[in-house]
Protein backbone atom coordinates (compact mmCIF):
# COMPACT_ATOMS: atom_id res chain seq x y z
CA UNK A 1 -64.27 26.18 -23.45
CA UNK A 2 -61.56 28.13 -22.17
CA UNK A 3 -61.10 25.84 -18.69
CA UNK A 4 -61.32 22.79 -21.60
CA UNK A 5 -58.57 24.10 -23.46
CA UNK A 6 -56.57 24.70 -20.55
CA UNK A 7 -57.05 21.14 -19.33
CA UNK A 8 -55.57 19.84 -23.32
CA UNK A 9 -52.42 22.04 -23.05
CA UNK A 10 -51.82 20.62 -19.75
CA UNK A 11 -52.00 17.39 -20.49
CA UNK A 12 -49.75 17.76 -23.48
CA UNK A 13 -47.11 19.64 -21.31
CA UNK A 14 -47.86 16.35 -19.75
CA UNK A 15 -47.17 14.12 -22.04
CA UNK A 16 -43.85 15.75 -23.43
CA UNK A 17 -42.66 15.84 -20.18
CA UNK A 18 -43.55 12.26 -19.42
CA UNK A 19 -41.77 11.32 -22.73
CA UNK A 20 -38.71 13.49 -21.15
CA UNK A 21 -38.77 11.68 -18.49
CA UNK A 22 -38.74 8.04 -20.04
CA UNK A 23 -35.93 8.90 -22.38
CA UNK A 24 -33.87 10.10 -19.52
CA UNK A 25 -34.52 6.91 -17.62
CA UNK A 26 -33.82 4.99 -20.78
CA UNK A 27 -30.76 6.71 -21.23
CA UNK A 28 -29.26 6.14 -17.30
CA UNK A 29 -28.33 2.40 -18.36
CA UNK A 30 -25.00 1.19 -17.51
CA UNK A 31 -23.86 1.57 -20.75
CA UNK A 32 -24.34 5.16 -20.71
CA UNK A 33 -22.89 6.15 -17.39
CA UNK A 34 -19.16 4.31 -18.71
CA UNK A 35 -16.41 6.98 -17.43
CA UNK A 36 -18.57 9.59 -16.08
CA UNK A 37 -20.58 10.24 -13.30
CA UNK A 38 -23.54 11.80 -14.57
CA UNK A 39 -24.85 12.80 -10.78
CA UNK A 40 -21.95 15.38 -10.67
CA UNK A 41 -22.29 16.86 -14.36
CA UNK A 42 -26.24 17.11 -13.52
CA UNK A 43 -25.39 19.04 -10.10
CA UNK A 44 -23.30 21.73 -11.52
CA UNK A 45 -26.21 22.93 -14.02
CA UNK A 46 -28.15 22.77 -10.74
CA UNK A 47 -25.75 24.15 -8.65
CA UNK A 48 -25.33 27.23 -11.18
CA UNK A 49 -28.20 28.82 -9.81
CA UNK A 50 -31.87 27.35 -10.45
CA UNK A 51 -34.54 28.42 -8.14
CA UNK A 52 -36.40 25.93 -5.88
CA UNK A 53 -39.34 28.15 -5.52
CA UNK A 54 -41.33 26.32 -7.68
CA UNK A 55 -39.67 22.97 -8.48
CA UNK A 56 -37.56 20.65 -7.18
CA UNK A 57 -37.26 18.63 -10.59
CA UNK A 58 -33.74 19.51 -11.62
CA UNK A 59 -32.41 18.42 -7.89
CA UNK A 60 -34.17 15.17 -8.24
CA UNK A 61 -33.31 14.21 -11.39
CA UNK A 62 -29.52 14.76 -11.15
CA UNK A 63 -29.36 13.07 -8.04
CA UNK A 64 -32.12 10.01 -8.20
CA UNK A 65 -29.39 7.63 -10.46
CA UNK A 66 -27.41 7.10 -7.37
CA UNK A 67 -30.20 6.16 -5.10
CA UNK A 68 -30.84 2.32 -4.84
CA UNK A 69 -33.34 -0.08 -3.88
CA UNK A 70 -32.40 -3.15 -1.27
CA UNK A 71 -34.08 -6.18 -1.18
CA UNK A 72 -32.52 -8.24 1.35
CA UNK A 73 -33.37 -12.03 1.96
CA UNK A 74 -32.11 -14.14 5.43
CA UNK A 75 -32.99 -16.82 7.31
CA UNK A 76 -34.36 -16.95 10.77
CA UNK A 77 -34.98 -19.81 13.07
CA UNK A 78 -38.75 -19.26 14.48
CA UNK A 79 -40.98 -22.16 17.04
CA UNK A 80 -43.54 -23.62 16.12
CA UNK A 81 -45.73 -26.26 17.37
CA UNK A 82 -43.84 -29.87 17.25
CA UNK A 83 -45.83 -33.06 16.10
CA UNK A 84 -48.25 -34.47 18.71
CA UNK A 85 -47.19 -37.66 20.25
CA UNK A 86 -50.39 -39.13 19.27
CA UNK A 87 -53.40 -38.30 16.62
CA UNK A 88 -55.66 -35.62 17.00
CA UNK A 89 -58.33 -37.68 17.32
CA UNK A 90 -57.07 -39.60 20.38
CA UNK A 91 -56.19 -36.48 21.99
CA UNK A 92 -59.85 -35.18 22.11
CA UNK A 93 -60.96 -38.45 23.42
CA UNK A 94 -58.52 -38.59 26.54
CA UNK A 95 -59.30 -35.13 27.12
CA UNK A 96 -62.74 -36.51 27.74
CA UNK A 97 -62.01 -38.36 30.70
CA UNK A 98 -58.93 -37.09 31.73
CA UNK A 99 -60.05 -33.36 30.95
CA UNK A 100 -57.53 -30.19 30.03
CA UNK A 101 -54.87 -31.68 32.45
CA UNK A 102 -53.71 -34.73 29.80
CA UNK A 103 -51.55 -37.48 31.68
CA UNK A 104 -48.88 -37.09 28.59
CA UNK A 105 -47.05 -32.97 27.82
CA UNK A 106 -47.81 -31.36 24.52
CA UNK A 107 -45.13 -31.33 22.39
CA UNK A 108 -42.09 -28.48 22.80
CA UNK A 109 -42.18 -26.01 19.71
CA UNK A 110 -39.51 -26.98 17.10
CA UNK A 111 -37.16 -24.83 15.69
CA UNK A 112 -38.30 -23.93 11.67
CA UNK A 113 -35.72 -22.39 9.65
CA UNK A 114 -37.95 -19.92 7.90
CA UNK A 115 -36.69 -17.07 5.15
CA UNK A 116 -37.43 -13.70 5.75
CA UNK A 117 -37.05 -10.45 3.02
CA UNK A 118 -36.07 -7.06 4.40
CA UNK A 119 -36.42 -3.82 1.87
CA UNK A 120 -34.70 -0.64 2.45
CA UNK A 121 -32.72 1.98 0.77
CA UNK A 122 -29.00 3.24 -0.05
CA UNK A 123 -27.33 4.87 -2.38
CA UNK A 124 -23.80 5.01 -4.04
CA UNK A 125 -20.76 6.79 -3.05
CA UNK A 126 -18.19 6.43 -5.48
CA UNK A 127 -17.43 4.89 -8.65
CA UNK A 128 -16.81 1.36 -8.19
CA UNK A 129 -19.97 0.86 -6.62
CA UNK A 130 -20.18 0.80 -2.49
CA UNK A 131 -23.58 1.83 -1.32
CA UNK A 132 -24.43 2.92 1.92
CA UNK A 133 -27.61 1.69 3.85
CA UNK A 134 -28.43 0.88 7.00
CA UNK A 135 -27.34 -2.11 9.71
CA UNK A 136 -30.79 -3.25 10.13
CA UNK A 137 -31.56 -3.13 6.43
CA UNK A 138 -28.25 -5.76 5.50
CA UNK A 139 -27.64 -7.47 8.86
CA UNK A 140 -27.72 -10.92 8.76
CA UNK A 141 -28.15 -11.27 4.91
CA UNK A 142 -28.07 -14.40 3.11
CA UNK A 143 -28.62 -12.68 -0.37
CA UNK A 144 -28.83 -9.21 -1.20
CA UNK A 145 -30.04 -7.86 -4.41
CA UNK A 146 -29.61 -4.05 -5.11
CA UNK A 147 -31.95 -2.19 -8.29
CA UNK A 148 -30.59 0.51 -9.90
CA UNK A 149 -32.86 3.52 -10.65
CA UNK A 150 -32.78 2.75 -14.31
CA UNK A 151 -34.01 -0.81 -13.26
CA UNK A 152 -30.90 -2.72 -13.60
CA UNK A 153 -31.01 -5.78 -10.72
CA UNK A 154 -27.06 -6.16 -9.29
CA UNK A 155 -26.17 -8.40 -6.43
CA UNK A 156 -24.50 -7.13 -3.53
CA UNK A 157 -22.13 -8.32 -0.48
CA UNK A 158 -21.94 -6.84 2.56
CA UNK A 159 -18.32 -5.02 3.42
CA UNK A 160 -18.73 -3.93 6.72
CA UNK A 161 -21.62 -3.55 9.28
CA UNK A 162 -21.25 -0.91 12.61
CA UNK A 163 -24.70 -1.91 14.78
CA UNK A 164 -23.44 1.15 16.81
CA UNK A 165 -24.46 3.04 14.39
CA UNK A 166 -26.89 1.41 12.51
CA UNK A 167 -24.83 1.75 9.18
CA UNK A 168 -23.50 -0.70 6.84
CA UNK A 169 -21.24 -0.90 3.06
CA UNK A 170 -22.09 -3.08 0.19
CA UNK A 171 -19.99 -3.86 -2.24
CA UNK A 172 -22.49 -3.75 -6.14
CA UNK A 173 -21.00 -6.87 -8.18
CA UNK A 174 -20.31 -5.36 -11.46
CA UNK A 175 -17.20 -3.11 -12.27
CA UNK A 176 -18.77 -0.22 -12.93
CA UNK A 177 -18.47 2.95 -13.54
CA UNK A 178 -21.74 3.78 -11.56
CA UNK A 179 -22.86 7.57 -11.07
CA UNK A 180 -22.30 8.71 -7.03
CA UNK A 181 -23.28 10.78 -4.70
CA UNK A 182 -21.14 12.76 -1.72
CA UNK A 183 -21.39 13.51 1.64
CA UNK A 184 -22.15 16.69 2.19
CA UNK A 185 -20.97 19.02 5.80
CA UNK A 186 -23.60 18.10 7.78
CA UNK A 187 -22.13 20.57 10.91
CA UNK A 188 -23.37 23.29 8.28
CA UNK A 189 -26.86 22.01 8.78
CA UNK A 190 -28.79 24.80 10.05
CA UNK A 191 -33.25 24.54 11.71
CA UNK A 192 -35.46 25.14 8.86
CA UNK A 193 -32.84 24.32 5.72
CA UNK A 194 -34.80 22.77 2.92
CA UNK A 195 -34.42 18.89 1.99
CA UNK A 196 -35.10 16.28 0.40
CA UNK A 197 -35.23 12.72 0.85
CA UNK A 198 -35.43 9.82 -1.62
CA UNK A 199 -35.74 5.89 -0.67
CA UNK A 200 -38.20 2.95 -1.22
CA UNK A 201 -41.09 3.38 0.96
CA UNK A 202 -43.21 -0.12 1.02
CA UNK A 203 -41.51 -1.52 -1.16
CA UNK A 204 -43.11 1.19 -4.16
CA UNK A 205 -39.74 2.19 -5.87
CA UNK A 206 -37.59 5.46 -5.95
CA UNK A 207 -39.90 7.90 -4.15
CA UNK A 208 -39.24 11.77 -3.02
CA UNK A 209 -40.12 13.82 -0.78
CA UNK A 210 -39.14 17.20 0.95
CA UNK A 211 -39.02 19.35 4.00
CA UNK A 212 -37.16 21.14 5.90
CA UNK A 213 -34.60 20.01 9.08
CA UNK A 214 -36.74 20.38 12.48
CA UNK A 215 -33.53 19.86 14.53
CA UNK A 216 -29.87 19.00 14.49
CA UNK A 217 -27.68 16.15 17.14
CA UNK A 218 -30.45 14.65 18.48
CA UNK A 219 -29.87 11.83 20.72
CA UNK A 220 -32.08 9.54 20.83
CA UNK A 221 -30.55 6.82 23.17
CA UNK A 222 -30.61 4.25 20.35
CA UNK A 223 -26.91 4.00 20.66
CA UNK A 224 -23.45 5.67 22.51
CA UNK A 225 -22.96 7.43 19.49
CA UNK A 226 -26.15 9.14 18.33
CA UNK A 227 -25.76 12.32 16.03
CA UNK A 228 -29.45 12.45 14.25
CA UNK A 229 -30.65 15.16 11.86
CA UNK A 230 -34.69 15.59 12.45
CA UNK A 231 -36.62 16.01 9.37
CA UNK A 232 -40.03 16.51 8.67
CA UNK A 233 -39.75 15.12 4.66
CA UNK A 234 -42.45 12.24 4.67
CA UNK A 235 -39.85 8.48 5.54
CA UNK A 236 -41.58 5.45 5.65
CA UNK A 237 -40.92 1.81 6.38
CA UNK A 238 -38.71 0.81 2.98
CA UNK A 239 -37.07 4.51 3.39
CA UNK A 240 -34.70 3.26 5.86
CA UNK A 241 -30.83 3.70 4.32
CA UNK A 242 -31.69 6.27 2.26
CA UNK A 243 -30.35 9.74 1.57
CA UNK A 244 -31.59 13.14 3.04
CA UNK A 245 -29.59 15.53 0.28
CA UNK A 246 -29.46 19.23 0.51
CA UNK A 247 -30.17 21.70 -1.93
CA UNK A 248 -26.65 21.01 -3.51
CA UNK A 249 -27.55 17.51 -4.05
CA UNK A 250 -24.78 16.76 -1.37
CA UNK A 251 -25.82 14.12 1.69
CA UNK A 252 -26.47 15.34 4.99
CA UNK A 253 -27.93 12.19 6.64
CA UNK A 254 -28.85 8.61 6.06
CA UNK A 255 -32.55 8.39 6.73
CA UNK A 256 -32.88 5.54 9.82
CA UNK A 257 -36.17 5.80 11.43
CA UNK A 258 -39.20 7.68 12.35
CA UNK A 259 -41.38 8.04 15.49
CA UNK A 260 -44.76 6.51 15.22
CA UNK A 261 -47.23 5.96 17.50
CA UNK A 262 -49.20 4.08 14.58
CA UNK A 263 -46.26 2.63 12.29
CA UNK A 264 -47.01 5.23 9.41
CA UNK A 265 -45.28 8.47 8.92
CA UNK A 266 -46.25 11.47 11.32
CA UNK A 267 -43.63 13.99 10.22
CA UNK A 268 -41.18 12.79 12.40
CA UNK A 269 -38.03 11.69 10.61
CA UNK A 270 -34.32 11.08 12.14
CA UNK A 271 -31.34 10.92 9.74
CA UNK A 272 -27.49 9.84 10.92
CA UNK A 273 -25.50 12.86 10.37
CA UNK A 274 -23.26 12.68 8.13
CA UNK A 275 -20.24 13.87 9.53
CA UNK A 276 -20.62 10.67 11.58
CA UNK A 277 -21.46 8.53 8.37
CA UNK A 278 -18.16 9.54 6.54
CA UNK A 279 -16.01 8.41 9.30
CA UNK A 280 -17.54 5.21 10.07
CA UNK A 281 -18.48 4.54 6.14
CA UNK A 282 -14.80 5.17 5.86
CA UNK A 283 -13.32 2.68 8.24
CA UNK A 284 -15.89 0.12 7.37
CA UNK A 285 -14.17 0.02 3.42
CA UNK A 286 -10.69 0.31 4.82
CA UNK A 287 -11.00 -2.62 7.71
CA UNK A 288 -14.66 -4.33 7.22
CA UNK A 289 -15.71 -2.80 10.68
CA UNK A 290 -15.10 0.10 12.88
CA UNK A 291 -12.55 0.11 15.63
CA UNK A 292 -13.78 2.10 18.78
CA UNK A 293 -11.25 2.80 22.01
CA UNK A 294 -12.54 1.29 25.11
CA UNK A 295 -11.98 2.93 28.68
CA UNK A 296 -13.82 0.49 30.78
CA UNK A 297 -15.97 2.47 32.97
CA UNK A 298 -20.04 2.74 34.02
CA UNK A 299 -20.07 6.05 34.10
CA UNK A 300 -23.41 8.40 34.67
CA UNK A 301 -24.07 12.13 34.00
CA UNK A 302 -23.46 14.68 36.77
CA UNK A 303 -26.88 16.11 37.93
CA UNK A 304 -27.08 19.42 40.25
CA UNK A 305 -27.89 17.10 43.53
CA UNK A 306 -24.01 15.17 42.64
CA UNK A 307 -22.68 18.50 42.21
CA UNK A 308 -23.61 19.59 44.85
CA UNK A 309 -22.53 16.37 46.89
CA UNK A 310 -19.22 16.63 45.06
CA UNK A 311 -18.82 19.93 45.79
CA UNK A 312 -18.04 20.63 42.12
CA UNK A 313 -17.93 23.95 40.57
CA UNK A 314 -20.52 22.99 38.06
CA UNK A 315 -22.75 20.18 37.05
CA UNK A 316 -20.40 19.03 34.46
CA UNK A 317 -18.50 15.71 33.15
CA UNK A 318 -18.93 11.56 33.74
CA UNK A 319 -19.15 10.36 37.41
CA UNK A 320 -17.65 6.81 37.35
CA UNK A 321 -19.87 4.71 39.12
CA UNK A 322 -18.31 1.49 38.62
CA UNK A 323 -14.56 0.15 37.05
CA UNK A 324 -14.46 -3.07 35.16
CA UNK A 325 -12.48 -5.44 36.06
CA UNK A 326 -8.59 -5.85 34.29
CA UNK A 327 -9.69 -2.39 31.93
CA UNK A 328 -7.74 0.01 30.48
CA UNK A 329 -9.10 2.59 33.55
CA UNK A 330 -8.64 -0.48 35.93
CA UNK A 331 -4.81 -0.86 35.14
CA UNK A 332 -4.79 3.29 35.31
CA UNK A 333 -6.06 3.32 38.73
CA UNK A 334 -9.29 5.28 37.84
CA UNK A 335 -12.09 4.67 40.89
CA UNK A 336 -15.35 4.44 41.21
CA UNK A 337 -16.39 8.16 42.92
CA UNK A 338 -13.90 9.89 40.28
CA UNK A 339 -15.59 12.51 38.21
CA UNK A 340 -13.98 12.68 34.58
CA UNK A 341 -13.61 16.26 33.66
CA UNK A 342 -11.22 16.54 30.71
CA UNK A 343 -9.63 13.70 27.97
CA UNK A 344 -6.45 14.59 26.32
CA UNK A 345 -6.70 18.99 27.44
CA UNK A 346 -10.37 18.60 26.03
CA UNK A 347 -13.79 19.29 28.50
CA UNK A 348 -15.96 16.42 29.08
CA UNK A 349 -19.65 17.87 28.95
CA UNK A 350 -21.50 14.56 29.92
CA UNK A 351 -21.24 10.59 29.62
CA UNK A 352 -21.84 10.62 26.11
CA UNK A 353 -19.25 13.56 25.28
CA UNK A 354 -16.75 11.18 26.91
CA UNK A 355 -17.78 7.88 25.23
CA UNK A 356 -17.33 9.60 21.51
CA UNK A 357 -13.95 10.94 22.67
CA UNK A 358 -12.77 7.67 23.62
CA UNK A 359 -14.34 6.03 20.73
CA UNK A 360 -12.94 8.18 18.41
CA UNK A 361 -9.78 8.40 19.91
CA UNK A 362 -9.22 4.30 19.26
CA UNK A 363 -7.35 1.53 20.81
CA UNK A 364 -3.75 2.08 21.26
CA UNK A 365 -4.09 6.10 22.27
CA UNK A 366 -2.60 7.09 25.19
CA UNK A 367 -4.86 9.47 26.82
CA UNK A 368 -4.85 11.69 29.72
CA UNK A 369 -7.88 11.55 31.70
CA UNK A 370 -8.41 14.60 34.36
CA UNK A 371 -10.66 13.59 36.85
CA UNK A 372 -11.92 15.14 39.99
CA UNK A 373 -11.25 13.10 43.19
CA UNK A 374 -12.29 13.93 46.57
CA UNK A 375 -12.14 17.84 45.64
CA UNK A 376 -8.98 17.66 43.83
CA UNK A 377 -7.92 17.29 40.60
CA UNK A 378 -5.57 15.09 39.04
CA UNK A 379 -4.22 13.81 35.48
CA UNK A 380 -4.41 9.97 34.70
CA UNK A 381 -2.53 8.39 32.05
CA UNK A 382 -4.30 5.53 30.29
CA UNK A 383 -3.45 3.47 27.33
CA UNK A 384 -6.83 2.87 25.86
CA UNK A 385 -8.13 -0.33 24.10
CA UNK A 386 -10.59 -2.41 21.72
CA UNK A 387 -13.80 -3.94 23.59
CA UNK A 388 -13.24 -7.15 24.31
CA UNK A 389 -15.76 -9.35 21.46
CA UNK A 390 -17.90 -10.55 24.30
CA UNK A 391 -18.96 -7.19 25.57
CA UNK A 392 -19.87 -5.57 22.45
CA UNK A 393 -22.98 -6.98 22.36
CA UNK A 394 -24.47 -5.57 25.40
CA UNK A 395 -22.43 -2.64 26.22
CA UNK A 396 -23.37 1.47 25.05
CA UNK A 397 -20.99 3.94 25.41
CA UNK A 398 -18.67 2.17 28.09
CA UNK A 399 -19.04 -1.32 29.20
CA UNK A 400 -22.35 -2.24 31.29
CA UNK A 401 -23.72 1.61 30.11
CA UNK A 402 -27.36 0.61 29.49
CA UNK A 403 -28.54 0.29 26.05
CA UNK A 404 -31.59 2.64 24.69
CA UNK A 405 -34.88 0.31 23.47
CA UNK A 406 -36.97 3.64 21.64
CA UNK A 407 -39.55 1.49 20.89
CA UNK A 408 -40.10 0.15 24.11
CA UNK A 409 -39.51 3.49 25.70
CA UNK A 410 -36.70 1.69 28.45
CA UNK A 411 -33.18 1.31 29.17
CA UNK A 412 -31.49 -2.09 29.93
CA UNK A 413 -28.55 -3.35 31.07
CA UNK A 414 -26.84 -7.38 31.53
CA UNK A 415 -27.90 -8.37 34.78
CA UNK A 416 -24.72 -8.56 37.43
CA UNK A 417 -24.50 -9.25 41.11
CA UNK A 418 -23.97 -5.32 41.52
CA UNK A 419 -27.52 -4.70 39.48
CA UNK A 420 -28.56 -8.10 41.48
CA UNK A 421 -27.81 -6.53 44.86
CA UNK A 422 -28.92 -3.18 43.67
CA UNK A 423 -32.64 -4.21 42.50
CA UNK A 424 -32.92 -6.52 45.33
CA UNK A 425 -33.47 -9.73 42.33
CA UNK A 426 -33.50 -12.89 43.49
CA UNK A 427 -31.53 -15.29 42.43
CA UNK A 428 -33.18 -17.75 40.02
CA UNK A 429 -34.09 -14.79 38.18
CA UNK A 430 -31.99 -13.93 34.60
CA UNK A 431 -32.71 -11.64 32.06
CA UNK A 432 -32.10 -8.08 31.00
CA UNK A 433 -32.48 -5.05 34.06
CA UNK A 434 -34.99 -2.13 33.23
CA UNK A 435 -33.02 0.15 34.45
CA UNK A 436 -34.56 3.76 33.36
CA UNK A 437 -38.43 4.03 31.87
CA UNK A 438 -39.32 6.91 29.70
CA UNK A 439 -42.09 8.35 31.25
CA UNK A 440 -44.01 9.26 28.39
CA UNK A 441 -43.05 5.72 26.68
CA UNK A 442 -44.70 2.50 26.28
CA UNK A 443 -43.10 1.09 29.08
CA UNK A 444 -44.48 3.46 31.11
CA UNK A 445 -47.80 3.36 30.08
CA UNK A 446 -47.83 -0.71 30.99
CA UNK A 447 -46.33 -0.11 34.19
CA UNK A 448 -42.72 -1.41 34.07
CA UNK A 449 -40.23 0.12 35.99
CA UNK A 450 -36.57 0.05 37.42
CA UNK A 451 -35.60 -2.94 38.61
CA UNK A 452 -38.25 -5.00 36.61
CA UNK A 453 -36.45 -8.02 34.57
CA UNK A 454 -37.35 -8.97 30.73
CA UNK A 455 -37.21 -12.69 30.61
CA UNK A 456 -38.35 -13.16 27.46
CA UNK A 457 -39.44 -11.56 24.50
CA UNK A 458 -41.80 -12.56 21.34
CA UNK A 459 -41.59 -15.98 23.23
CA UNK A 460 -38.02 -15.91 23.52
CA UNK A 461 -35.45 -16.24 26.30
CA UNK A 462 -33.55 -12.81 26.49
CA UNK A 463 -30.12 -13.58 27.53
CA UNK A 464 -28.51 -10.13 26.44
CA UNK A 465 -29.41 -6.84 24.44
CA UNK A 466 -29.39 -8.59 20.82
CA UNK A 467 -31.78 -10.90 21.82
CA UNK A 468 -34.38 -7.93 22.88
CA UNK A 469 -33.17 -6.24 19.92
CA UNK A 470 -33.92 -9.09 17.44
CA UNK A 471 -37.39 -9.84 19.07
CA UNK A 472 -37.61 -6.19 18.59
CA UNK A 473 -37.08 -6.39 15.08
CA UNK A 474 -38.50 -10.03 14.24
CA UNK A 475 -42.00 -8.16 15.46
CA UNK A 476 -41.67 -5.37 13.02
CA UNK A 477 -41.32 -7.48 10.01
CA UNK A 478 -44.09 -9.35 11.16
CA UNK A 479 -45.96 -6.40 11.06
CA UNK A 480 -47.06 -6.53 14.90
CA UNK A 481 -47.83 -3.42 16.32
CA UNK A 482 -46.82 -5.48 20.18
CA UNK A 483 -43.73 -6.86 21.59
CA UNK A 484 -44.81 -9.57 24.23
CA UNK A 485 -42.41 -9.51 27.56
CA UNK A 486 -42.14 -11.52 29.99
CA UNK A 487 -41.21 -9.92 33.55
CA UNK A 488 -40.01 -10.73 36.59
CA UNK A 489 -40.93 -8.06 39.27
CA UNK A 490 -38.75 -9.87 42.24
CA UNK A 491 -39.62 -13.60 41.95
CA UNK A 492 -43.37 -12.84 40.59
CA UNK A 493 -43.09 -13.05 36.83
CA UNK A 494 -46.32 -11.83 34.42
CA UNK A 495 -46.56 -11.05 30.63
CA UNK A 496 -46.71 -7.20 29.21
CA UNK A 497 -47.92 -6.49 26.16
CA UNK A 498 -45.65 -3.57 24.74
CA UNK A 499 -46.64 -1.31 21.83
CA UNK A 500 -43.39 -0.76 19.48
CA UNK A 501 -43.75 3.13 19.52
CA UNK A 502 -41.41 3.63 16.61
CA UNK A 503 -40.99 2.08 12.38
CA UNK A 504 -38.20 1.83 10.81
């Protein structure tokens, strides 16, 4: 009786709570939230000292009304099979006489423009309404729709996208006032700090979850600019956009993806820091995009065996291993063989070090580059500059740097006449180079390796790295578990079957 009892006064607590709950919701309308933003009145009641020992509930609810739901649609051109040249029927007759080898071609596949919906998370950052989500979530959008927490559907356009980042700013189209959130420090992030993330897994609607941070700057070789918080709060395909928030309620990270070896969540989670966020959310309201300084160099890291052929003091800094053409470094007189040490009285640690020092110094800086040449050391004045439009595509940090595939567990690079030369390929050969191979990737595991060329992917000529990217990303929302490759190994090409190791 007792146990039955028990079970009654539960389910009332239930029930008042639930009733809580739906007048809170009812009461987040639009309407409501004129003049005041009712994350930040929530967050000091919060923030005046409840306990998270047992509950989480007071967290969530004053920050869940700035969390939002995407639904983007877009259109994509896929093949498929063009109309025969003559009926079915026919066909299987001359087949009988002429067998598989038909004296007439099948048909080409035709281009079908075919609409394609993409769901992800954001959440709003200030009054009049920009959200933050990802680049993969809002690339390419055609129509986006945005649905408040309270329910409330809002179109959105896109303000600025940074594919360097993977972040992007939409604009809500209503005036407002909508209730925000804030970036919190996200240097101040410290191993094991509790968290919680909130986003749209599959589509299911506002959905949290917590954990803790399992590691801070991770770089993950998805981009020259990574700066990841690891989290192990459940993220899911749907959670990508979303906000990781501290126990202030303050955002650390926008969640972006999560390793997988099946597609489902493993406790794995990577968040952009959001120290990096702020700036490039920043510059993407004030210009539309972000505006990166440009150096012109391949440069690689500095191992112990190059120190040691250097004879440098210490494995340290970005060994220049090729100059492009009419660059900034190119007009400085910066040479292949120079090590660069220092940028404007600051160390350089490694390649990437220098790339976000460039980048963040911008086009139009005048910098001065130490480098070590031939055991000496020397400053170099250089007026740096904006990538030129056609080499954003391919490039990482610094032009022909090769660009990180996690999924595929590679690196690639534009094929060149140096990288031509280099890998011995021949020359009716075009593609994208493999240039590194994680060894514990899915590259690996199907044997590609350096020097190896991706022709095509998902049945596609691969020209540069968007086109791997966006065969990439056309399997996901497919729901294939495979990318399909085509590669040339000298002049002998074959097909590889690649698992996508990671889903976003």
């Amino acid at each position: 009786m007792n146990g039955g009892g028990g079970t009654a006064r539960r389910l009332r607590r239930f029930a008042v709570v639930a009733g809580l709950a739906a007048a809170t919701v009812a009461a987040g309308g639009l309407g409501v939230w004129a003049g005041r933003n009712i994350v930040a009145e929530r967050l000091e009641k919060v923030r005046a000292g409840v306990s998270f020992e047992r509950s989480y509930a007071d967290l969530v609810e004053a920050v869940v009304p700035a969390v939002v739901y995407v639904e983007v649609e877009r259109k994509t051109q896929v093949a498929e099979p063009g109309e025969p040249p003559i009926p079915p029927e026919l066909r299987r007759f001359f087949r009988r006489f002429f067998g598989p080898d038909l004296p007439f071609p099948e048909p080409p596949p035709q281009p079908r423009e075919r609409r394609l919906e993409a769901v992800g998370s954001g959440f709003i950052i200030d009054e009049v309404g920009h959200v933050v989500t990802n680049a993969h979530v809002a690339r390419e959008a055609e129509r986006i729709t945005v649905t408040l927490n309270d329910g409330t559907k809002l179109g959105a356009s896109v303000v600025g996208i940074d594919e360097k980042t993977d972040l992007a700013v939409l604009k809500l189209e209503s005036d407002g006032p909508f209730p925000y959130v804030e970036f919190g420090d996200s240097d101040r992030v410290r191993v094991g700090d509790k968290i919680i993330a909130v986003g749209n897994p599959f589509g299911l609607g506002g959905t949290v979850t917590a954990g803790i941070v399992s590691a801070t700057k991770r770089e993950l070789g998805v981009g020259p600019y990574d700066d990841f918080i690891q989290i192990d709060a459940a993220i899911n395909r749907g959670n990508s956009g979303g906000p990781t928030f501290n126990l202030d309620g303050e955002v650390i990270g926008v969640n972006s993806m999560i390793f997988s070896p099946t597609g489902g969540n493993v406790g794995i989670g990577f968040a952009i820091a959001a120290n990096l966020a702020k700036e490039v959310v920043a510059e993407l309201i004030e210009k539309g995009k972000v505006e990166r300084g440009w150096l012109g160099v391949l440069i690689q890291p500095v191992d112990e065996d190059i120190q040691k052929a250097l004879g440098l003091p210490e494995a340290r800094g970005a060994l220049v291993s090729r100059v492009e053409p009419g660059s900034p470094a190119d007009r400085a007189g910066v040479r292949p063989g120079d090590v660069i040490v220092g940028l404007d009285g600051q160390p350089v640690e490694d390649p990437r070090d220098l790339a976000k020092k460039v980048a963040r110094a911008g086009p139009g800086h005048r910098a001065e580059i130490e480098v070590v040449r031939e055991g000496g050391r020397r400053v170099i004045q250089v007026e740096l500059a904006e990538m030129p439009a056609e080499m954003r595509q391919a490039a990482g940090p610094e032009t022909g740097t090769p660009r990180g595939e996690p999924e595929l567990g590679l690196r690639v690079a534009p094929l060149d006449e140096e990288l031509r030369a280099q890998f011995d390929i021949p020359d009716g050969v075009s593609g994208l180079v493999v240039v590194e191979v994680d060894a514990d990737g899915p590259a690996a595991e199907k044997g590609l390796q350096p020097g190896d060329v991706i022709a095509e992917a998902g049945g596609r000529p691969v020209k540069d790295v968007a086109d791997l990217r966006r065969a990439i990303r056309e399997a996901k929302e497919a729901g294939r578990a495979v990318l399909l490759l085509r590669v040339f190994r000298g002049d002998q090409p074959r097909f590889v079957a690649v698992p996508l190791r990671g889903s976003r």
